[in-house]
PDB file of N, CA and C in Angstrom:
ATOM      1  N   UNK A   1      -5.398   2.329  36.343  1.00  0.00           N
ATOM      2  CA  UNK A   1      -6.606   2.360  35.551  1.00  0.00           C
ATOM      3  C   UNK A   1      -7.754   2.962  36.353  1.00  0.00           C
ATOM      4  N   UNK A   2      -7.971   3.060  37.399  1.00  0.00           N
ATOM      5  CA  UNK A   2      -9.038   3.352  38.533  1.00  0.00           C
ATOM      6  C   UNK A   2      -8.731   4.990  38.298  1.00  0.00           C
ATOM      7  N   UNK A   3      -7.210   5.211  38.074  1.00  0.00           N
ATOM      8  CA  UNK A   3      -7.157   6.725  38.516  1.00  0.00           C
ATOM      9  C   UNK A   3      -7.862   7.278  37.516  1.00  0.00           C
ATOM     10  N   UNK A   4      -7.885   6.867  36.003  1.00  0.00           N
ATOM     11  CA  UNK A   4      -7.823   7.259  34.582  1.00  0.00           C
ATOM     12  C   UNK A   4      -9.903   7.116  35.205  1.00  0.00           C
ATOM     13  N   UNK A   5      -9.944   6.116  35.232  1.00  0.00           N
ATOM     14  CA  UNK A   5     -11.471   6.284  35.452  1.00  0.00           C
ATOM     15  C   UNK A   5     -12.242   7.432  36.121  1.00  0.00           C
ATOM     16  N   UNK A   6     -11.729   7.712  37.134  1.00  0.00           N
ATOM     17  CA  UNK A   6     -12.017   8.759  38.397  1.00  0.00           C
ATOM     18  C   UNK A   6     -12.008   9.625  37.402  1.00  0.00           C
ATOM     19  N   UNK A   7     -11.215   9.933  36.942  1.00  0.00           N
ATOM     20  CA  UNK A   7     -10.820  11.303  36.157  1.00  0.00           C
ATOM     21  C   UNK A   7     -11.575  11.735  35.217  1.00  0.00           C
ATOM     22  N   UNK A   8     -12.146  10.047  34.598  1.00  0.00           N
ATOM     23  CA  UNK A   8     -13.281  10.265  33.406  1.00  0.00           C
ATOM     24  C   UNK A   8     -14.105  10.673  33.705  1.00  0.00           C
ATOM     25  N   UNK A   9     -14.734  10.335  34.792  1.00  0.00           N
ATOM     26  CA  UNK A   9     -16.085  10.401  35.680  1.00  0.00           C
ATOM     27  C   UNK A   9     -15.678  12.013  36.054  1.00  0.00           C
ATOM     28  N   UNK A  10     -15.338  12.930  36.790  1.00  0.00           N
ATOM     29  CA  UNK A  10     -14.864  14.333  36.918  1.00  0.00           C
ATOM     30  C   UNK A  10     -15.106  14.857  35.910  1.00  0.00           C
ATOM     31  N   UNK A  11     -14.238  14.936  34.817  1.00  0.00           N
ATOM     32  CA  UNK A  11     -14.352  15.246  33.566  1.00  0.00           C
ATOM     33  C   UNK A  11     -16.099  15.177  33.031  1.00  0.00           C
ATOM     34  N   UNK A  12     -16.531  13.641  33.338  1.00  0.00           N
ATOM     35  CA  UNK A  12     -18.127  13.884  32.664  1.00  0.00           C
ATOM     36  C   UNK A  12     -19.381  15.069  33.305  1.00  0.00           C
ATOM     37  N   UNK A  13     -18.756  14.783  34.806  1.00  0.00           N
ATOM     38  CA  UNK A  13     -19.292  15.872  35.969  1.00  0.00           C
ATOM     39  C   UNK A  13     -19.204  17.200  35.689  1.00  0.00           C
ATOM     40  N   UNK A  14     -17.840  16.915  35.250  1.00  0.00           N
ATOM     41  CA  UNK A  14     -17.342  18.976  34.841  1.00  0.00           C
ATOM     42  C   UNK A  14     -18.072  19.610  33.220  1.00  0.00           C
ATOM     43  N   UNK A  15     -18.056  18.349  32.400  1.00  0.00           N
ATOM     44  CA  UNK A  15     -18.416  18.943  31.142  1.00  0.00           C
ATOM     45  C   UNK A  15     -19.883  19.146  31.319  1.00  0.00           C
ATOM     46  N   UNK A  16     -20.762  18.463  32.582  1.00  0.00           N
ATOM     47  CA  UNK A  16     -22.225  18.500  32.582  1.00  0.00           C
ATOM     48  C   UNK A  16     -22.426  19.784  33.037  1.00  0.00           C
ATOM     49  N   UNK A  17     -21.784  20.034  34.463  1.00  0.00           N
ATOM     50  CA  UNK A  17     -21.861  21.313  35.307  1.00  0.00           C
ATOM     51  C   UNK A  17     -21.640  22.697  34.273  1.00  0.00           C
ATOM     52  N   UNK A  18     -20.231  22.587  33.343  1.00  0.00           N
ATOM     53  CA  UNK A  18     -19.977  23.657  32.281  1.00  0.00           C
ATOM     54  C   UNK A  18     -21.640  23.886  31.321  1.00  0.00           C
ATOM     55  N   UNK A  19     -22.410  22.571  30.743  1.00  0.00           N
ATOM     56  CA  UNK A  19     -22.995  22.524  29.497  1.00  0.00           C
ATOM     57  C   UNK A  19     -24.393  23.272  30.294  1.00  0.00           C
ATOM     58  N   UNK A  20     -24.852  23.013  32.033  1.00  0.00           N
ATOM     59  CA  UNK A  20     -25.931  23.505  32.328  1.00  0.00           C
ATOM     60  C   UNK A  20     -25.536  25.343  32.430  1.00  0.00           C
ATOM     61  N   UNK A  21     -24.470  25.255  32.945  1.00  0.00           N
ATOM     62  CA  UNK A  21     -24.182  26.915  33.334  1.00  0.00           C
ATOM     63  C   UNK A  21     -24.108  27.984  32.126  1.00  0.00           C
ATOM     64  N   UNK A  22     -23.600  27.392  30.786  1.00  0.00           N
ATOM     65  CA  UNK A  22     -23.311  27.900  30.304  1.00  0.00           C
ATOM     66  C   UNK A  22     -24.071  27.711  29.074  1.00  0.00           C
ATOM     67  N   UNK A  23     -25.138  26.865  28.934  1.00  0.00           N
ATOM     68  CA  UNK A  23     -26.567  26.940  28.204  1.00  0.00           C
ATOM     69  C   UNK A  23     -25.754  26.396  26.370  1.00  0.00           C
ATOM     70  N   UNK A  24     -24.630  25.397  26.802  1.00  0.00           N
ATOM     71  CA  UNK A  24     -24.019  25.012  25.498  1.00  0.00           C
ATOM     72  C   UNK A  24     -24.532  23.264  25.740  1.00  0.00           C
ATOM     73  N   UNK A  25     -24.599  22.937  24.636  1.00  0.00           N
ATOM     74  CA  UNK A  25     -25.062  21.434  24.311  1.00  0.00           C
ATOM     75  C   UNK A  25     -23.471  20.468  23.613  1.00  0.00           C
ATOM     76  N   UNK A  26     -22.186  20.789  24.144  1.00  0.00           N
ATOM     77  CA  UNK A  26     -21.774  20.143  23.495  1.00  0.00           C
ATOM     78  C   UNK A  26     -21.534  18.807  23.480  1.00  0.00           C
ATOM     79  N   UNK A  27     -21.441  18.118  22.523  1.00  0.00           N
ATOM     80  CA  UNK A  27     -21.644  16.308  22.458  1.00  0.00           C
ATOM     81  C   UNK A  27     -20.283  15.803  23.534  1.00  0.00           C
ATOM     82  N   UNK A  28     -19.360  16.146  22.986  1.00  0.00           N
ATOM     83  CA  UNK A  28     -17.930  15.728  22.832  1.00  0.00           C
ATOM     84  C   UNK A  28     -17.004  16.462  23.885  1.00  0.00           C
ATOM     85  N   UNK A  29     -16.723  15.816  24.743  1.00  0.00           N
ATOM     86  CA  UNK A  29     -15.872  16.257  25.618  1.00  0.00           C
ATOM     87  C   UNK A  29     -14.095  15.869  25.293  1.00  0.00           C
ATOM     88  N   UNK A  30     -13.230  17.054  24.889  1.00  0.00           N
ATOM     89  CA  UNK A  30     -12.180  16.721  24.822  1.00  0.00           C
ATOM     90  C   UNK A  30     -11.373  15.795  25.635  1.00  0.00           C
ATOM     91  N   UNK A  31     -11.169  16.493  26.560  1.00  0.00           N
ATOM     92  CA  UNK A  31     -10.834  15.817  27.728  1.00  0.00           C
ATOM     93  C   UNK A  31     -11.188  14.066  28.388  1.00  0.00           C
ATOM     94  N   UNK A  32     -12.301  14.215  28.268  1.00  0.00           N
ATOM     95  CA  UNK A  32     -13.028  12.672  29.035  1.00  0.00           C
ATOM     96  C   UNK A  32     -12.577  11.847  27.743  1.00  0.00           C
ATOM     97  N   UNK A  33     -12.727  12.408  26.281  1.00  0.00           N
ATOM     98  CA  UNK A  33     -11.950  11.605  24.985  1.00  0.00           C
ATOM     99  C   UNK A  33     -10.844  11.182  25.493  1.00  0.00           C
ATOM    100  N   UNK A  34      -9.799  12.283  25.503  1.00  0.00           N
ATOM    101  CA  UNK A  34      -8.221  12.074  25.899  1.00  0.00           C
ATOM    102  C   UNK A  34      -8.205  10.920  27.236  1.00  0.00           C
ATOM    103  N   UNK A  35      -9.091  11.290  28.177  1.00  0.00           N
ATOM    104  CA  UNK A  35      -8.996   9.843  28.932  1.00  0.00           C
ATOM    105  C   UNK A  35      -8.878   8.647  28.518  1.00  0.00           C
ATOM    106  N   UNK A  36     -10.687   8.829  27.752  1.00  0.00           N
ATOM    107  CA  UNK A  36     -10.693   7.150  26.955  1.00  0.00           C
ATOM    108  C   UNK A  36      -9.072   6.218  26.631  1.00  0.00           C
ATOM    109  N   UNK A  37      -9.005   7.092  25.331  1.00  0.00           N
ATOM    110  CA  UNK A  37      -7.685   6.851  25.405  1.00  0.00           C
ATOM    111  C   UNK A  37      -6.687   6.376  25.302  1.00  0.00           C
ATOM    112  N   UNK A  38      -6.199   7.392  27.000  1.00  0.00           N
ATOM    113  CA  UNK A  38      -5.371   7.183  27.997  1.00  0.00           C
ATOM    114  C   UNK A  38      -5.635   5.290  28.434  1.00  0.00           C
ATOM    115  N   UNK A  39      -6.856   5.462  28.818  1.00  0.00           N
ATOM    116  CA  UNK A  39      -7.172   4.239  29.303  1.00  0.00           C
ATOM    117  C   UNK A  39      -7.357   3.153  28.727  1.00  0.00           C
ATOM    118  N   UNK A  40      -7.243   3.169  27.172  1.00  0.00           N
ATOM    119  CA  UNK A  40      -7.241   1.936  26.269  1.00  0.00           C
ATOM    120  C   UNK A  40      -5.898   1.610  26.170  1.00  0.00           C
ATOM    121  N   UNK A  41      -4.557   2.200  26.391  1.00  0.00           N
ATOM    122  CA  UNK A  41      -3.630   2.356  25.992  1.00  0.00           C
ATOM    123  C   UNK A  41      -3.189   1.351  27.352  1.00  0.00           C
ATOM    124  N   UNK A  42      -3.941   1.778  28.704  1.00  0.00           N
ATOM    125  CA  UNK A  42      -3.567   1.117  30.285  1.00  0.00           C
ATOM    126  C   UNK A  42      -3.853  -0.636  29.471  1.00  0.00           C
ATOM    127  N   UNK A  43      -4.777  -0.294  29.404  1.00  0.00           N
ATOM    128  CA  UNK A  43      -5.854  -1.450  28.740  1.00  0.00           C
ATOM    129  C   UNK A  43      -4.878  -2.419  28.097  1.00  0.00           C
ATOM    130  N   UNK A  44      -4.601  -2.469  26.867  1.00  0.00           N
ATOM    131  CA  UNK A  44      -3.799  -3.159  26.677  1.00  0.00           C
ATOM    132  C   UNK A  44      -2.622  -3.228  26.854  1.00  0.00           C
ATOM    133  N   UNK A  45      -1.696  -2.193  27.527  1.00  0.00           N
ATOM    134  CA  UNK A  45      -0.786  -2.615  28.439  1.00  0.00           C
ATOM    135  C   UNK A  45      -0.816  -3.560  29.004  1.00  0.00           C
ATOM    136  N   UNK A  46      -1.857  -3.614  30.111  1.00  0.00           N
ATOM    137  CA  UNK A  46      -2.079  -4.536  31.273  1.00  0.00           C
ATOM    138  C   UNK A  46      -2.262  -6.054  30.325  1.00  0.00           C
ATOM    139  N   UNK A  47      -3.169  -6.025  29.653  1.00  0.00           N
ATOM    140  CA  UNK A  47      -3.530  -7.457  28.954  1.00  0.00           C
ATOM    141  C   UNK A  47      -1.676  -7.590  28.477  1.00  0.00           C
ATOM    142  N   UNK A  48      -1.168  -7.059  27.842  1.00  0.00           N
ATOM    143  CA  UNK A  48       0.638  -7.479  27.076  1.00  0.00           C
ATOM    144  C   UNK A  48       1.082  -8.093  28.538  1.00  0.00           C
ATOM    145  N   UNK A  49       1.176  -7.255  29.633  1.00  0.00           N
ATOM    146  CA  UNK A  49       2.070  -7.634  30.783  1.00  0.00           C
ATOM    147  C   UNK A  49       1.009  -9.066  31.742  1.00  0.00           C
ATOM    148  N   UNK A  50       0.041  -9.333  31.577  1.00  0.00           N
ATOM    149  CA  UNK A  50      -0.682 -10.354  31.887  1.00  0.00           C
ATOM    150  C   UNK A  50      -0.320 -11.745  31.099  1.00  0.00           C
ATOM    151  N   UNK A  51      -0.050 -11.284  29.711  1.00  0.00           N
ATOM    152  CA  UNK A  51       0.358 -12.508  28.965  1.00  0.00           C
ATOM    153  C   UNK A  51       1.645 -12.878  29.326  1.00  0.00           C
ATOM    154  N   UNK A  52       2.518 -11.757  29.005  1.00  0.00           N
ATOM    155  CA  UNK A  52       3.881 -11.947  29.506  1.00  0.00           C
ATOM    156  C   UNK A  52       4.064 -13.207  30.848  1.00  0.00           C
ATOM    157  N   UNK A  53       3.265 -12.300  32.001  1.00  0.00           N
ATOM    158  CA  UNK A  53       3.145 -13.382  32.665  1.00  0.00           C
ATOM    159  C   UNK A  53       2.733 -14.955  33.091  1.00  0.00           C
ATOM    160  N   UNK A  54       1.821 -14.762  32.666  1.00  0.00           N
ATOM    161  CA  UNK A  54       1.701 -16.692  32.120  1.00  0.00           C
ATOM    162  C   UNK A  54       2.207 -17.177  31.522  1.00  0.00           C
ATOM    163  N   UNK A  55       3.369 -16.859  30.719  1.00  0.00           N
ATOM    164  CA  UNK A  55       4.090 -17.673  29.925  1.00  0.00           C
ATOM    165  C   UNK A  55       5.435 -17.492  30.420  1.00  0.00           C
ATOM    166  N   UNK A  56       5.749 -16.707  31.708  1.00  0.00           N
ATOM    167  CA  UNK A  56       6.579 -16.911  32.490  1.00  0.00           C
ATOM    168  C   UNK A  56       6.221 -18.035  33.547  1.00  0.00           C
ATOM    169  N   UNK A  57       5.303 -17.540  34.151  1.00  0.00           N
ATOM    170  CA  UNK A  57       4.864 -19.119  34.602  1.00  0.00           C
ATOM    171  C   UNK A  57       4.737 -20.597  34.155  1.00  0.00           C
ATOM    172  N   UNK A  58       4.854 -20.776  32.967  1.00  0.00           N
ATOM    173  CA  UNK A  58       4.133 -21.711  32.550  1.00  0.00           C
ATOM    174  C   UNK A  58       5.591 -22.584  32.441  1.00  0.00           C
ATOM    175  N   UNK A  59       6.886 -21.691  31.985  1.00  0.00           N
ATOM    176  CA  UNK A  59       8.254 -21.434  31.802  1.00  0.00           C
ATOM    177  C   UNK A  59       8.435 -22.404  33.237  1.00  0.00           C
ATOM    178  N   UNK A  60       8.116 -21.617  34.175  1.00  0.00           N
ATOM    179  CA  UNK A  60       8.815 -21.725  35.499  1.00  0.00           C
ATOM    180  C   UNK A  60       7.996 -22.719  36.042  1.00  0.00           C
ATOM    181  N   UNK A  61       6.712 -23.403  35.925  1.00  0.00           N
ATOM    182  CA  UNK A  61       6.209 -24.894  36.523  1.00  0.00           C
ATOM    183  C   UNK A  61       6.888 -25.838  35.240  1.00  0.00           C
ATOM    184  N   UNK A  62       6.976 -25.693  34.199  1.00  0.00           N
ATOM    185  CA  UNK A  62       8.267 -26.497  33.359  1.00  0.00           C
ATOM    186  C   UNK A  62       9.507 -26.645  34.160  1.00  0.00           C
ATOM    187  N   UNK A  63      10.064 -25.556  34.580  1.00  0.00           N
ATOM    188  CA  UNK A  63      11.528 -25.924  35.387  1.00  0.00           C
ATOM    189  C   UNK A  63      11.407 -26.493  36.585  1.00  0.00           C
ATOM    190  N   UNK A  64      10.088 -26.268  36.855  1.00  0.00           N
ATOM    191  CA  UNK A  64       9.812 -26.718  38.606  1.00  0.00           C
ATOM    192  C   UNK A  64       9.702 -28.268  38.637  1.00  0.00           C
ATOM    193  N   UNK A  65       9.141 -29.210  37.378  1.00  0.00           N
ATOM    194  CA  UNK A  65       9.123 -30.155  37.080  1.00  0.00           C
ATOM    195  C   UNK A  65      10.451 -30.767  36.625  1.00  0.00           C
ATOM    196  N   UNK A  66      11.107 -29.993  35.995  1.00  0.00           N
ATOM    197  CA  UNK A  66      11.957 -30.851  35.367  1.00  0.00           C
ATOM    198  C   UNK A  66      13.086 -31.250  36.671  1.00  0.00           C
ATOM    199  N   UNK A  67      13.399 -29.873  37.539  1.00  0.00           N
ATOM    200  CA  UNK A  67      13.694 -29.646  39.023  1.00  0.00           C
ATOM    201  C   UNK A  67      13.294 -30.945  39.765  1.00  0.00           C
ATOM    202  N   UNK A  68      12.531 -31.299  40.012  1.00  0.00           N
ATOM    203  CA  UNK A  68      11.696 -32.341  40.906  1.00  0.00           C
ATOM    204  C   UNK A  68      12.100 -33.915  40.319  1.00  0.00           C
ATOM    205  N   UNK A  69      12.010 -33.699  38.867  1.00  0.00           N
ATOM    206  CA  UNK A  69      12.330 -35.399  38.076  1.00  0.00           C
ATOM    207  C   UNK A  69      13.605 -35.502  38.049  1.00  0.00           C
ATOM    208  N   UNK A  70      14.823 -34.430  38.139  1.00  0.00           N
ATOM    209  CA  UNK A  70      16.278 -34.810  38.154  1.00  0.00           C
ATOM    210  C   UNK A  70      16.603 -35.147  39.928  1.00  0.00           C
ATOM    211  N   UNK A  71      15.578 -33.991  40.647  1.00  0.00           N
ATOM    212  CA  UNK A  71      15.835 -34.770  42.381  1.00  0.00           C
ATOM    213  C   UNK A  71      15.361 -36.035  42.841  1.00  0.00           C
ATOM    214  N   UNK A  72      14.404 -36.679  41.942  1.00  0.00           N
ATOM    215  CA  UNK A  72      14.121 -38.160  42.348  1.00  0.00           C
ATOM    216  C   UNK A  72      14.761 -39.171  41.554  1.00  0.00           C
ATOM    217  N   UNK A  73      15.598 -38.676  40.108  1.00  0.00           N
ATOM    218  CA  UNK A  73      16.724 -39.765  39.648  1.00  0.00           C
ATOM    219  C   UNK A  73      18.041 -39.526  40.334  1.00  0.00           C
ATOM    220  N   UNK A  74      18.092 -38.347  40.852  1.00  0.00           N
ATOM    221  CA  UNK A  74      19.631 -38.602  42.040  1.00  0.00           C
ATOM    222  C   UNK A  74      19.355 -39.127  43.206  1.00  0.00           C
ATOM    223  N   UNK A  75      18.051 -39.273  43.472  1.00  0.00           N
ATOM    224  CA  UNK A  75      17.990 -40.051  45.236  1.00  0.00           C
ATOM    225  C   UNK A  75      18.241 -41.717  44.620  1.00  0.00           C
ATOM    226  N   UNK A  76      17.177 -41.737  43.399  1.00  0.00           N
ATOM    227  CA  UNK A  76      17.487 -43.213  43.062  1.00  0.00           C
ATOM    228  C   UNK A  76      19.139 -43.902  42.929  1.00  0.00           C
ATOM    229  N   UNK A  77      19.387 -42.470  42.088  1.00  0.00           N
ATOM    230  CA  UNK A  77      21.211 -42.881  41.177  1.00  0.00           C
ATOM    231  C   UNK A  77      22.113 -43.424  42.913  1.00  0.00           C
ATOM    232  N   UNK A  78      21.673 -42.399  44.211  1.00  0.00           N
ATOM    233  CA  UNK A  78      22.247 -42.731  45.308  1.00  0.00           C
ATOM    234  C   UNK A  78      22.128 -43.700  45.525  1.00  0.00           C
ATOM    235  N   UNK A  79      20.743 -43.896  45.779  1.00  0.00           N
ATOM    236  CA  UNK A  79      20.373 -45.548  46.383  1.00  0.00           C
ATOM    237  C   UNK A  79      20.828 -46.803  46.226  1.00  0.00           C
ATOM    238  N   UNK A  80      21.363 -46.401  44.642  1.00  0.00           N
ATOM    239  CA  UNK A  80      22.040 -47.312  43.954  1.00  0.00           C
ATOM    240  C   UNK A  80      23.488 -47.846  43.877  1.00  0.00           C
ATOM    241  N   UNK A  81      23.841 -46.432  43.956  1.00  0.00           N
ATOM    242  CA  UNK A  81      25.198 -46.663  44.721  1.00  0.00           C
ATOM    243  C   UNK A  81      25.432 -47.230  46.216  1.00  0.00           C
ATOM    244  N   UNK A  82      25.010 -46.436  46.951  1.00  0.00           N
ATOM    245  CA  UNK A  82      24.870 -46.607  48.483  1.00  0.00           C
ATOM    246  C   UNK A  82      24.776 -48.615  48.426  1.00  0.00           C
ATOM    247  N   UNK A  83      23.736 -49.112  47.787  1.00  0.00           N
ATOM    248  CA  UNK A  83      23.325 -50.534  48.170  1.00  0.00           C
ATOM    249  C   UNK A  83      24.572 -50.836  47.107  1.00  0.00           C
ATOM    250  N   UNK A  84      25.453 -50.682  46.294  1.00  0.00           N
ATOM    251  CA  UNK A  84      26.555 -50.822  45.854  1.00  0.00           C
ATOM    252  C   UNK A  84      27.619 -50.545  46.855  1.00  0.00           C
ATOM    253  N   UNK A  85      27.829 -50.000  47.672  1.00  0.00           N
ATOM    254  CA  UNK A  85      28.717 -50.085  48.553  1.00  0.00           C
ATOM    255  C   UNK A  85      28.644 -50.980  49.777  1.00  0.00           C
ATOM    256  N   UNK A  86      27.501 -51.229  50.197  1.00  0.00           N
ATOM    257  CA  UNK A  86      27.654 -51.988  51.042  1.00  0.00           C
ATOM    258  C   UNK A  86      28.080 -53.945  50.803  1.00  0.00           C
ATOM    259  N   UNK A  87      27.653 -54.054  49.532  1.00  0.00           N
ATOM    260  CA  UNK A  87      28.043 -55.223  49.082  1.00  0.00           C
ATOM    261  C   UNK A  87      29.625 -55.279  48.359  1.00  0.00           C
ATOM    262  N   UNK A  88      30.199 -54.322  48.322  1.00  0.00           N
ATOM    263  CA  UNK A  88      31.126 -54.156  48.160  1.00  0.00           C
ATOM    264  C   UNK A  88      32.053 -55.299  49.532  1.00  0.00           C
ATOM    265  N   UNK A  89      33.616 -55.752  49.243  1.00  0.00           N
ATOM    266  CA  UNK A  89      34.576 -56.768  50.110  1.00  0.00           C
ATOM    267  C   UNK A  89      34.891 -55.632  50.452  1.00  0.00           C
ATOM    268  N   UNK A  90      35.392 -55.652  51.988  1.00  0.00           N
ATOM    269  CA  UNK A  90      35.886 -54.572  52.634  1.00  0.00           C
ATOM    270  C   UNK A  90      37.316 -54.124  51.931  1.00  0.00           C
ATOM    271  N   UNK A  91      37.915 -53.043  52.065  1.00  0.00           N
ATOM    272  CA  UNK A  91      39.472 -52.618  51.533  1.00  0.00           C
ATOM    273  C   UNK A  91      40.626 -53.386  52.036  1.00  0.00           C
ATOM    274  N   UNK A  92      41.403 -54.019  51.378  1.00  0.00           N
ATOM    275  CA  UNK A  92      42.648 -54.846  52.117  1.00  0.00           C
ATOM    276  C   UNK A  92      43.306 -53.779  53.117  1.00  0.00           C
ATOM    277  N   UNK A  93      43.197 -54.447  54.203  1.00  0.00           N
ATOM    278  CA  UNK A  93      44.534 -53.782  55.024  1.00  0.00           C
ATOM    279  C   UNK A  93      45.737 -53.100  54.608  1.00  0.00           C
ATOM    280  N   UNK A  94      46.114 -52.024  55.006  1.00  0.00           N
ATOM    281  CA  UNK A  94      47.674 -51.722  54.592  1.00  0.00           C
ATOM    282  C   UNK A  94      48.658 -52.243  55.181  1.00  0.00           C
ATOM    283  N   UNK A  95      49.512 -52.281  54.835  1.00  0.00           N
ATOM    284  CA  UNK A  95      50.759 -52.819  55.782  1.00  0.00           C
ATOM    285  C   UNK A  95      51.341 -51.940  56.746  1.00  0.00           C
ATOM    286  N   UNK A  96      51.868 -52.648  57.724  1.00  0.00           N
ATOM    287  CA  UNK A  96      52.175 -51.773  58.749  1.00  0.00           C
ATOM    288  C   UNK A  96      52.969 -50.353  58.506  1.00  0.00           C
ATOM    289  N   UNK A  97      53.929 -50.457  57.520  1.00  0.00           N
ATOM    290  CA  UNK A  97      55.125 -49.305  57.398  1.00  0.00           C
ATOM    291  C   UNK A  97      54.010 -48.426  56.874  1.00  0.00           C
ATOM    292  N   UNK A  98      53.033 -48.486  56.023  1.00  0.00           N
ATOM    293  CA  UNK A  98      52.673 -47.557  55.181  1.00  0.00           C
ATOM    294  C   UNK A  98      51.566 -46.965  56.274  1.00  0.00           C
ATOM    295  N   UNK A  99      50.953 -47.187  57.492  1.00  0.00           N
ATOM    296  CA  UNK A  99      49.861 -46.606  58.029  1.00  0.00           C
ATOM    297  C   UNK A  99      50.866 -45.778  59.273  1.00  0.00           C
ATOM    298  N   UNK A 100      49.791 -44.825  59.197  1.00  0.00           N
ATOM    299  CA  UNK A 100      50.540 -43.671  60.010  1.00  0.00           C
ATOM    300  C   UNK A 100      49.565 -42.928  61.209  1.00  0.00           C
TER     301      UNK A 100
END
């Protein structure tokens, strides 16, 4: 968008420099038009791909959350187990023939 600007600005420079040299008054510059535009067209490009993006984000701190609430019900679901195992009776011994 900066470039499209520069260009407008040139263009307004060039149609001034043409309108003194050449003793013409014209209103309307083709060109610096065709910029405009050019540059409304950047214009809302940029705003489409700006939206796009926040609602990719907005997407992705949703998953980042939901991410975070399933890693603190598996530390719990562990905990739970874990203090389930330790109260657990130890495993009966095997018998001699069967340990190797």
């Amino acid at each position: 968008m900066n470039s499209l600007k520069s260009q407008i600005e040139q263009a307004r420079v060039s149609h001034a420099v043409q309108g003194l040299t050449n003793d013409t008054r014209e209103s309307v510059n083709p060109r610096e038009e065709e910029l405009k535009s050019q540059l409304e067209l950047e214009k809302a490009r940029f705003k489409t791909l700006v939206s796009n993006l926040r609602s990719l984000k907005t997407e992705i701190e949703h998953l980042q959350h939901l991410l975070e609430k399933a890693k603190v019900q598996m530390q719990k679901d562990f905990e739970i187990w874990w203090a389930e195992q330790g109260s657990l009776p130890p495993p009966p011994s095997l018998p001699s023939h069967v340990q190797q």
